[in-house]
Protein backbone atom coordinates (compact mmCIF):
# COMPACT_ATOMS: atom_id res chain seq x y z
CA UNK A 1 105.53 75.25 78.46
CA UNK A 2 104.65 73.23 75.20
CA UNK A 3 100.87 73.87 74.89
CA UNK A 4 98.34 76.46 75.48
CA UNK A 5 94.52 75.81 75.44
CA UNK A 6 92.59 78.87 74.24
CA UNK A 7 88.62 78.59 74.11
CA UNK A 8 87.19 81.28 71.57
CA UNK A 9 83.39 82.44 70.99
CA UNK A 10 84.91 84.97 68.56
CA UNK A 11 83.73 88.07 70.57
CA UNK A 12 86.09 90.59 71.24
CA UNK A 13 87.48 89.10 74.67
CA UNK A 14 88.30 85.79 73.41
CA UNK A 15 90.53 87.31 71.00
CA UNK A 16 92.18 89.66 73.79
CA UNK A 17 93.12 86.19 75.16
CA UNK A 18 93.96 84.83 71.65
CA UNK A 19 96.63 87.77 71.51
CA UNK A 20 97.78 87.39 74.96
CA UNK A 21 98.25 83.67 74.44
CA UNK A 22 100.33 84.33 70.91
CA UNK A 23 102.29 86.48 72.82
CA UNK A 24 103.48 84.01 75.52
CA UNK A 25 103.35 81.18 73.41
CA UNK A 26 106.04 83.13 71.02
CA UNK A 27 108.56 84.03 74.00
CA UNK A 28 108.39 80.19 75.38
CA UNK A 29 108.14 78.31 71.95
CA UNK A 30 104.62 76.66 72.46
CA UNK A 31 101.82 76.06 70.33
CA UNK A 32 98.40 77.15 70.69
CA UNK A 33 95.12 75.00 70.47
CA UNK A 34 92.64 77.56 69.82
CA UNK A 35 89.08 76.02 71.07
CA UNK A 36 85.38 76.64 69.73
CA UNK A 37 82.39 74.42 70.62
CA UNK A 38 78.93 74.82 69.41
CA UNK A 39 76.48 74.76 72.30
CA UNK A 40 73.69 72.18 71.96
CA UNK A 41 71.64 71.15 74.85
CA UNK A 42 73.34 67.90 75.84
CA UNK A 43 75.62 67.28 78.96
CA UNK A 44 78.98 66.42 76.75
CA UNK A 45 80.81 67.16 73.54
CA UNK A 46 81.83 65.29 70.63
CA UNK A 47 83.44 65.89 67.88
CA UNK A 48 82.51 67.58 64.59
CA UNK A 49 82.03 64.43 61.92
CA UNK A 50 79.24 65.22 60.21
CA UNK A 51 76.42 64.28 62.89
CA UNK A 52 73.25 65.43 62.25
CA UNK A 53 69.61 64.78 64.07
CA UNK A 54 68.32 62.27 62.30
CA UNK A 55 65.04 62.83 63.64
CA UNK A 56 64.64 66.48 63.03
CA UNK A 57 65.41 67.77 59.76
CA UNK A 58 65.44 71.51 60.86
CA UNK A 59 67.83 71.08 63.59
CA UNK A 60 69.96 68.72 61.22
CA UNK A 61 69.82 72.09 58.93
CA UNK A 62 70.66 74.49 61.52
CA UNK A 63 73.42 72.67 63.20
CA UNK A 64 74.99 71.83 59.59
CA UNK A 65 74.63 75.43 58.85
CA UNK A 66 76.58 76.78 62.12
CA UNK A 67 79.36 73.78 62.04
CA UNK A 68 80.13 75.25 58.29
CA UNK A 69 79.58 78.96 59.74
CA UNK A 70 82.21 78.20 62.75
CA UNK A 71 84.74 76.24 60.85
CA UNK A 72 85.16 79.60 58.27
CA UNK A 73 85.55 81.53 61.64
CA UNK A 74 87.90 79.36 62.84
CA UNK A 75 89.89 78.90 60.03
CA UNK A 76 90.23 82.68 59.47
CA UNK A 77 91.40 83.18 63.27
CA UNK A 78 94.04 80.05 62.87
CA UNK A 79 95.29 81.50 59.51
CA UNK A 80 95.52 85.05 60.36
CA UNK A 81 98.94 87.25 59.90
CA UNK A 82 98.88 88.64 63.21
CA UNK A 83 99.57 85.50 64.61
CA UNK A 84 101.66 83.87 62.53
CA UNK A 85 104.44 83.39 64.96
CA UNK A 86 103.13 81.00 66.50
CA UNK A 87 101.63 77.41 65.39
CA UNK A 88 97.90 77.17 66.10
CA UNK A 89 95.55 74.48 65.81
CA UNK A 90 91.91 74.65 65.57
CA UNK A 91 89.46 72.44 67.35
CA UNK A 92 86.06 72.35 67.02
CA UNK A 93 83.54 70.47 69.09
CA UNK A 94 79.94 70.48 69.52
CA UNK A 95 77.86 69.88 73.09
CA UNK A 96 78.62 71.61 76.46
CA UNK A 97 81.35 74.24 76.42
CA UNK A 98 82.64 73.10 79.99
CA UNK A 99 82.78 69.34 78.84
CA UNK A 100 84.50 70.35 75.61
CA UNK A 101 87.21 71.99 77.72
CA UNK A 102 87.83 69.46 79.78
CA UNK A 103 87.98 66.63 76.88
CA UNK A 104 90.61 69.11 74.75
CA UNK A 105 92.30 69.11 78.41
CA UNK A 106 92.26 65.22 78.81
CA UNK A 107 93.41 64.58 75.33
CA UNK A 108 95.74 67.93 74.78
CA UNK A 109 97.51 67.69 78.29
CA UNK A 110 97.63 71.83 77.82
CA UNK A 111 100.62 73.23 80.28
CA UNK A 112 97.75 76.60 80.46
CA UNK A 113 94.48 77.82 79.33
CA UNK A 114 93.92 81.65 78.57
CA UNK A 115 90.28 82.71 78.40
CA UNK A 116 88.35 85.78 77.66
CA UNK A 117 86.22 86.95 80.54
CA UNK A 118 83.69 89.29 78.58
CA UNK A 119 82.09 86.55 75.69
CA UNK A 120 79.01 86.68 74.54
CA UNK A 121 77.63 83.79 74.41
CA UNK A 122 79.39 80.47 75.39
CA UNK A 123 82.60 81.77 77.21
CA UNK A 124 80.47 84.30 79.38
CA UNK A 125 78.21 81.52 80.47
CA UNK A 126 81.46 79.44 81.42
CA UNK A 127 83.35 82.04 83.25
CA UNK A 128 80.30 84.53 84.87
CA UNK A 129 78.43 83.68 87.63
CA UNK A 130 78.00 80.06 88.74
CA UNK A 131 80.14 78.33 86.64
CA UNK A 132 83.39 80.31 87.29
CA UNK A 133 84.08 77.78 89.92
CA UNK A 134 83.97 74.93 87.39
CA UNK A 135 86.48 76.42 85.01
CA UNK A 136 88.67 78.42 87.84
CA UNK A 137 88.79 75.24 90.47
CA UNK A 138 88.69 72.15 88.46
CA UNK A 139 90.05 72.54 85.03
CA UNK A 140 92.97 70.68 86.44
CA UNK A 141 95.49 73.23 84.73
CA UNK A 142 96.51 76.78 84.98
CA UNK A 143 93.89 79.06 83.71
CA UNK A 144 94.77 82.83 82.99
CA UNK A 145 91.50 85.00 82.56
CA UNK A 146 91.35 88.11 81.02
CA UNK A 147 88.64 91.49 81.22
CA UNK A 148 90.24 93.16 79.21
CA UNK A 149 93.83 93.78 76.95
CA UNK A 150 96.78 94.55 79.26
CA UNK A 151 97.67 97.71 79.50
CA UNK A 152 101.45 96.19 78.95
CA UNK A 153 102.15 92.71 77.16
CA UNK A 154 104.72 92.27 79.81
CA UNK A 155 104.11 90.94 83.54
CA UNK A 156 106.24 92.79 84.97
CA UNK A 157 104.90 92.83 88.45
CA UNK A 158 103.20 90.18 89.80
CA UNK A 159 101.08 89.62 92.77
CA UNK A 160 100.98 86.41 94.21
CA UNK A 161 98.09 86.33 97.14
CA UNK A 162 99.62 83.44 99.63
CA UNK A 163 98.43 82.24 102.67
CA UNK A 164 102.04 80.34 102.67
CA UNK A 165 100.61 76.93 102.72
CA UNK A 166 103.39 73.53 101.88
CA UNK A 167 100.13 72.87 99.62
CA UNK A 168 101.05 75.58 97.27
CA UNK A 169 104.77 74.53 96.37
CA UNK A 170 103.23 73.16 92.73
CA UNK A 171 101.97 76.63 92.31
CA UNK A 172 104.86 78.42 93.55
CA UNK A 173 106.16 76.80 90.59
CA UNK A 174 103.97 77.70 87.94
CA UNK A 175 104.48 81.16 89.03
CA UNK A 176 108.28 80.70 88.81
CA UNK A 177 107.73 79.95 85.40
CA UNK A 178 105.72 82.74 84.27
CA UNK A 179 108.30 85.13 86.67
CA UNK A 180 111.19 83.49 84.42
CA UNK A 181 109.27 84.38 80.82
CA UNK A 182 108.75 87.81 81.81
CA UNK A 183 111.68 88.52 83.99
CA UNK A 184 108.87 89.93 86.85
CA UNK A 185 109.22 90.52 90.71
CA UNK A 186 106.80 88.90 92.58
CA UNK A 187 105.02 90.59 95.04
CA UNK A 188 103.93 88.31 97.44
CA UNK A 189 100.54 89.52 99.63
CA UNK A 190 98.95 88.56 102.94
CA UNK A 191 95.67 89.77 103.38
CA UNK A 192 94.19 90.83 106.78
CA UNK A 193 91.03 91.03 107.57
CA UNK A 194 89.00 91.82 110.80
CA UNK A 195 88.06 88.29 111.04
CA UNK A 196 91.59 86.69 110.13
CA UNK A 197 94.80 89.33 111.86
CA UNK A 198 98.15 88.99 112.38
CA UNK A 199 100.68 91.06 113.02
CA UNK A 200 102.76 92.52 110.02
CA UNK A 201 106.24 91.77 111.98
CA UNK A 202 105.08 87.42 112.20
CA UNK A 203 103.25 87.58 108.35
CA UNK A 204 106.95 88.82 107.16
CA UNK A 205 109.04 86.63 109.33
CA UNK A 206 106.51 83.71 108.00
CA UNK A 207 106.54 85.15 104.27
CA UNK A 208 110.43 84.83 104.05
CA UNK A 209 110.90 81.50 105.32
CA UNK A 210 107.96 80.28 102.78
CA UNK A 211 110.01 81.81 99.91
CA UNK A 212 113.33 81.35 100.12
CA UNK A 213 111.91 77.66 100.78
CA UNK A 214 110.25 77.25 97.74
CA UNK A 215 113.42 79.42 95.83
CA UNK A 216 111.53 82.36 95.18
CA UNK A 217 113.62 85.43 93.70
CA UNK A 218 113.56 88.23 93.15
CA UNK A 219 110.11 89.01 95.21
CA UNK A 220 108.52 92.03 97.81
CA UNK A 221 106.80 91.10 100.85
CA UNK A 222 103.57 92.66 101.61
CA UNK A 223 100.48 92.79 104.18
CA UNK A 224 97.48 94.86 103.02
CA UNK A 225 94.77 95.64 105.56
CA UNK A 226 91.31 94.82 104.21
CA UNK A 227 87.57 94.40 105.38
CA UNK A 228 87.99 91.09 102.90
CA UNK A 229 90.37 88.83 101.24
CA UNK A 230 88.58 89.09 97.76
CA UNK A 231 88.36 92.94 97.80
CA UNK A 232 92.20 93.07 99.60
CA UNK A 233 93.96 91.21 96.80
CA UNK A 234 92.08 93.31 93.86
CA UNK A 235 92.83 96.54 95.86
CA UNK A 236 96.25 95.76 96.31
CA UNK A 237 96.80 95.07 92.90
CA UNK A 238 95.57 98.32 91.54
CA UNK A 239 97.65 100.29 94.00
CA UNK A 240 100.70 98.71 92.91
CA UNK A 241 99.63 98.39 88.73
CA UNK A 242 100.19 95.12 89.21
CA UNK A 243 100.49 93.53 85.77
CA UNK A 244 99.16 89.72 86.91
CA UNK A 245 97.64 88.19 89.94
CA UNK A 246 98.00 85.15 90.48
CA UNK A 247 96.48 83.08 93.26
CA UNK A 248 96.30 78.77 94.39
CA UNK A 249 92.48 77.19 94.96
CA UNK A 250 91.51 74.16 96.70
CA UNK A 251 89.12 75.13 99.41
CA UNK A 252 86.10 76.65 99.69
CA UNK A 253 86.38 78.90 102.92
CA UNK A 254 88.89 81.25 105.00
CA UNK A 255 92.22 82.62 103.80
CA UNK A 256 94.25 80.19 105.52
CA UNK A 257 93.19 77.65 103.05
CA UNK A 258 95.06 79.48 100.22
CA UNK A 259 92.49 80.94 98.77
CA UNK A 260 88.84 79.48 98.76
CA UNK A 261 87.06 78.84 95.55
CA UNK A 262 84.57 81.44 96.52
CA UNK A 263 87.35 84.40 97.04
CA UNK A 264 89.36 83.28 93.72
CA UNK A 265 86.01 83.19 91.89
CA UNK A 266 85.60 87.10 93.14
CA UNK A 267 89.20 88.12 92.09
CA UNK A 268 88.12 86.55 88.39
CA UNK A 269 85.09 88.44 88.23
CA UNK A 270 86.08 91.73 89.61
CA UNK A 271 89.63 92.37 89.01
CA UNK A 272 90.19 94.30 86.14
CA UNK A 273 94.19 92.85 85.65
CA UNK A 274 94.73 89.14 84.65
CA UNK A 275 93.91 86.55 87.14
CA UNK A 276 95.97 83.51 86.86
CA UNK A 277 94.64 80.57 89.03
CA UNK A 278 95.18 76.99 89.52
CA UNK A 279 93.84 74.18 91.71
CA UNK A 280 96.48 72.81 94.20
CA UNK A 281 95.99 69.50 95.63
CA UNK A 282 95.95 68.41 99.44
């Protein structure tokens, strides 16, 4: 891991995430790009070179005012002693917040993203509601959301909601990694549900032929009874104090696709632990 991608709106949450991204980028040696774009109502992002609105004066004003405003906010975060361990750079970029993300993405090639799930303003908008499928499905990188600081710095224990699927042997990696940095045991999860049951004894015998396949270590196998995937893998987590879930997107329905965009989106929203996701490809 070389590079992580952190979007800030300087509210309380995107700092949780600031801290939680200092603290993994100083056990793997990566820097940080730490993200802020000013929203203006237009469908991308540029760059902050001085453009103004040539034909309005007041907005010219305004926007001026908030680039100078941001960049002082910025600066302070990127400067700051509590994070000195780490090297951080700061971009800022004006437009859409989702386009802005995914043109640091393009040009940064970020190995992760960490973002805040409580903003006010920008990162809210991004991550609540509708648009949490757009960041969590098609950011094209890991993305680790948080509500909230972590009880414990370390991941420790980490649940990793499988349906066992060949598609998710990229993901089975990424979770490898973040297993290796931590030194966690993976539990790995298969929910049941009324309308998708199997037997515990055939989800086992399954589960242990999909990990020692893909080289897991070091790893619990589990099958948690649930009226729903979504509410299953959040559930399960708190029972255990689980430290991380993680969890592999590409579809958008039924548990045997990994796990739809729809449930993942759910786990974001309502999981009080740290959610880390990432689209898998067919």
């Amino acid at each position: 891991m070389k590079n992580i991608l952190i979007p800030t709106d300087f509210s309380k949450a995107s700092i949780i995430a600031l801290e939680a991204g200092v603290d993994m980028a100083s056990r793997v040696g990566a820097s940080i790009t730490l993200l802020h774009v000013i929203e203006e109502s237009t469908p991308e992002s540029y760059s902050i070179v001085g453009q103004g609105h040539p034909n309005d004066p007041e907005q010219t004003h305004f926007t001026m005012e908030l680039i100078r405003k941001s960049r002082r906010q910025l600066e302070k975060l990127v400067t700051d002693p509590r994070f000195a361990a780490v090297e951080i750079n700061g971009e800022l970029r004006i437009g859409n917040p989702y386009h802005g993300m995914r043109t640091i993405i393009t040009e940064h090639q970020p190995d992760l993203v960490v973002m805040g799930t409580r903003g006010h303003s920008d990162l809210e908008e991004m991550i609540i509601g509708s648009n949490t499928e757009r960041v969590v499905r098609h950011m094209g990188c890991p993305v680790l959301t948080l509500h909230r600081k972590p009880a414990d710095s370390d991941f420790k224990d980490i649940v990793y909601a499988t349906s066992m699927s060949e598609d998710e042997e990229e993901f089975v990696q990424v979770v490898k990694r973040i297993q290796k940095i931590y030194d966690s045991t993976i539990q790995l999860v298969r929910i049941n549900t009324p309308a998708d049951f199997q037997r515990d004894r055939s989800v086992k015998e399954y589960m242990e032929k999909f990990a020692k396949k893909l080289g897991l270590k070091k790893y619990t196998m589990n099958v948690f009874n649930d009226l729903n995937a979504e509410e299953g893998i959040v559930y399960f987590a708190e029972s255990i104090k689980a430290d991380l879930i993680c969890m592999a997107t590409h579809g958008r329905t039924g548990f045997a696709h990994v796990l739809a965009g729809s449930i993942a989106e759910d786990v974001v929203n309502h999981s009080r632990r740290p959610v880390l996701t990432c689209v898998i490809k067919k």
